[in-house]
Protein backbone atom coordinates (compact mmCIF):
# COMPACT_ATOMS: atom_id res chain seq x y z
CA UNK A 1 -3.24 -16.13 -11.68
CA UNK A 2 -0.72 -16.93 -8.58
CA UNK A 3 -1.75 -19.46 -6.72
CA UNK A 4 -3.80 -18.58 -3.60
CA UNK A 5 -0.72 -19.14 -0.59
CA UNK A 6 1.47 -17.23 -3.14
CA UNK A 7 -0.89 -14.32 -3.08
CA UNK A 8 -1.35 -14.42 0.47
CA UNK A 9 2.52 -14.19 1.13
CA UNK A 10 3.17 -11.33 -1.32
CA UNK A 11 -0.17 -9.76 0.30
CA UNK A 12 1.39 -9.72 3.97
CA UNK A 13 4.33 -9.00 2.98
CA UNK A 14 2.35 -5.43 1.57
CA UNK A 15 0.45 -5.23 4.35
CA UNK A 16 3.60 -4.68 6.93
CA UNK A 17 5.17 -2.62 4.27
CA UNK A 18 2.38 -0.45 4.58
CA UNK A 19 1.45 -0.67 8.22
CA UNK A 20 5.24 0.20 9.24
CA UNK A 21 4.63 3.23 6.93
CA UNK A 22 1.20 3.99 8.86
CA UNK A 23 3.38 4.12 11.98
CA UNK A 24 6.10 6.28 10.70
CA UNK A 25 3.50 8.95 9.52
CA UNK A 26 1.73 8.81 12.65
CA UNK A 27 5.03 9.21 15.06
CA UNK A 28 6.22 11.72 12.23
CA UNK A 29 6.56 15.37 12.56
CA UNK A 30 5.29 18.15 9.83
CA UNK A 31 3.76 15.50 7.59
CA UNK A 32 1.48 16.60 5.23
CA UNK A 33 -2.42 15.71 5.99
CA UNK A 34 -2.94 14.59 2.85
CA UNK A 35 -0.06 12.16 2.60
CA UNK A 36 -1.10 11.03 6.19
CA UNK A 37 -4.57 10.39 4.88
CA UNK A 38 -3.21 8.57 1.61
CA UNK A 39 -1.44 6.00 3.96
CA UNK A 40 -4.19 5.55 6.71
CA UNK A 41 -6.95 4.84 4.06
CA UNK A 42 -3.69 2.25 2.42
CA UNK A 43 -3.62 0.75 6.02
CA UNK A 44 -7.04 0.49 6.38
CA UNK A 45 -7.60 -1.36 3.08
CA UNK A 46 -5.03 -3.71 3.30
CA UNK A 47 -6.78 -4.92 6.65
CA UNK A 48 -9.91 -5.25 5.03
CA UNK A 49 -8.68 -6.60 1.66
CA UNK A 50 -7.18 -9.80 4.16
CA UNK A 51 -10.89 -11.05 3.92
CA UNK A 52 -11.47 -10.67 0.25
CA UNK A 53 -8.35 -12.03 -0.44
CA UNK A 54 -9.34 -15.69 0.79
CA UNK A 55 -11.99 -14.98 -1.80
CA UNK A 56 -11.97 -17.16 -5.04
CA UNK A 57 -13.07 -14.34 -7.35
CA UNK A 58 -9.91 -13.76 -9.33
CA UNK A 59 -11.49 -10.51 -10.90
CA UNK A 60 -12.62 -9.54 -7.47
CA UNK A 61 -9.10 -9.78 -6.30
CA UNK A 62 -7.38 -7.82 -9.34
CA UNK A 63 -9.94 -5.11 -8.65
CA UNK A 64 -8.84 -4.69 -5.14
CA UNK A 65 -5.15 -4.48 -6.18
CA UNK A 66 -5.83 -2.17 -8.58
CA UNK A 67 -7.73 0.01 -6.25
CA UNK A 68 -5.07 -0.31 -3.47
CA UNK A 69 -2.53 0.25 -6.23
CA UNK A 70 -3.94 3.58 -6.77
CA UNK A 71 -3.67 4.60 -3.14
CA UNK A 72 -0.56 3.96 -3.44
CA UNK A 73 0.13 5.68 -6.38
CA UNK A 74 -1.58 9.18 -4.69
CA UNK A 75 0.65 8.24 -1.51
CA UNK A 76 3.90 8.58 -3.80
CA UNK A 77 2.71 11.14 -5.16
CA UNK A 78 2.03 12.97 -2.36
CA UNK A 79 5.31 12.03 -0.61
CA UNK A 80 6.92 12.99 -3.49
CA UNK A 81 5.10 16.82 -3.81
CA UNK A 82 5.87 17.30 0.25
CA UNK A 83 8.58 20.04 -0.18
CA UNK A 84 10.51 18.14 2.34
CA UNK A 85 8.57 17.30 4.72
CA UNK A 86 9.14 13.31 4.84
CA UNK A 87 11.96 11.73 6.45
CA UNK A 88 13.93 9.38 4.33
CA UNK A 89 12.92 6.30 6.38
CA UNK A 90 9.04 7.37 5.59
CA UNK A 91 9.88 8.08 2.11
CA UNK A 92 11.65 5.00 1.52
CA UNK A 93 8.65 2.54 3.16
CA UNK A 94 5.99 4.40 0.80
CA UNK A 95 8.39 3.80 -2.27
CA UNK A 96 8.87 0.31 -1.28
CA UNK A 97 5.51 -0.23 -0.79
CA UNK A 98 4.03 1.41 -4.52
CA UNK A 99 6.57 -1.04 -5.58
CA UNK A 100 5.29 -4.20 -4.20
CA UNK A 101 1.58 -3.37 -5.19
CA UNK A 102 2.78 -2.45 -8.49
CA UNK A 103 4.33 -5.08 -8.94
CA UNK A 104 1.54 -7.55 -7.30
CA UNK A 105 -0.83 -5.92 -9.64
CA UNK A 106 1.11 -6.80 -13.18
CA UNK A 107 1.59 -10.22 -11.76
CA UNK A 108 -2.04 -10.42 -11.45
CA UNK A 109 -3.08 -8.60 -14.98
């Protein structure tokens, strides 16, 4: 497993990915409710997961990646089904950040 200050800099690193993501759906126009809803429940993870994360539970940890990976993974998805409706600049910070919890969670599997 990473070592614990690694994980904590790759985790708020994710965590104002996703937060700057939050704020461009909120201040966004026409975005879909269900993409908006993808993101805040994201946002509102990642805030909670800062707790757990100073947790020593290694499968405790890998659980909550993989459950905030699969947010992110009906975020894209979403984004992705909008018909348009997502700017590139929103687009682009969900992308980027399915790509750093994907890539968070194989480092942790």
């Amino acid at each position: 497993m990473m070592r614990q200050n690694e994980l904590q800099q790759r985790f708020s690193q994710i965590e104002n990915t996703i937060h700057q993501a939050a704020q461009r759906c909120q201040s966004a126009q026409a975005v879909p409710m269900d993409l908006k809803d993808c993101i805040q429940q994201l946002d509102q993870q990642t805030t909670q997961a800062r707790n757990m994360l100073q947790s020593q539970d290694e499968n405790q940890i890998r659980q909550y990646v993989d459950n905030l990976e699969q947010l992110g993974d009906r975020a894209k998805d979403a984004c992705e089904h909008s018909s348009g409706n997502v700017d590139g600049e929103l687009k682009n910070a969900i992308m980027q950040a399915h790509r750093e919890l994907s890539d968070l969670k194989h480092q942790l599997h």
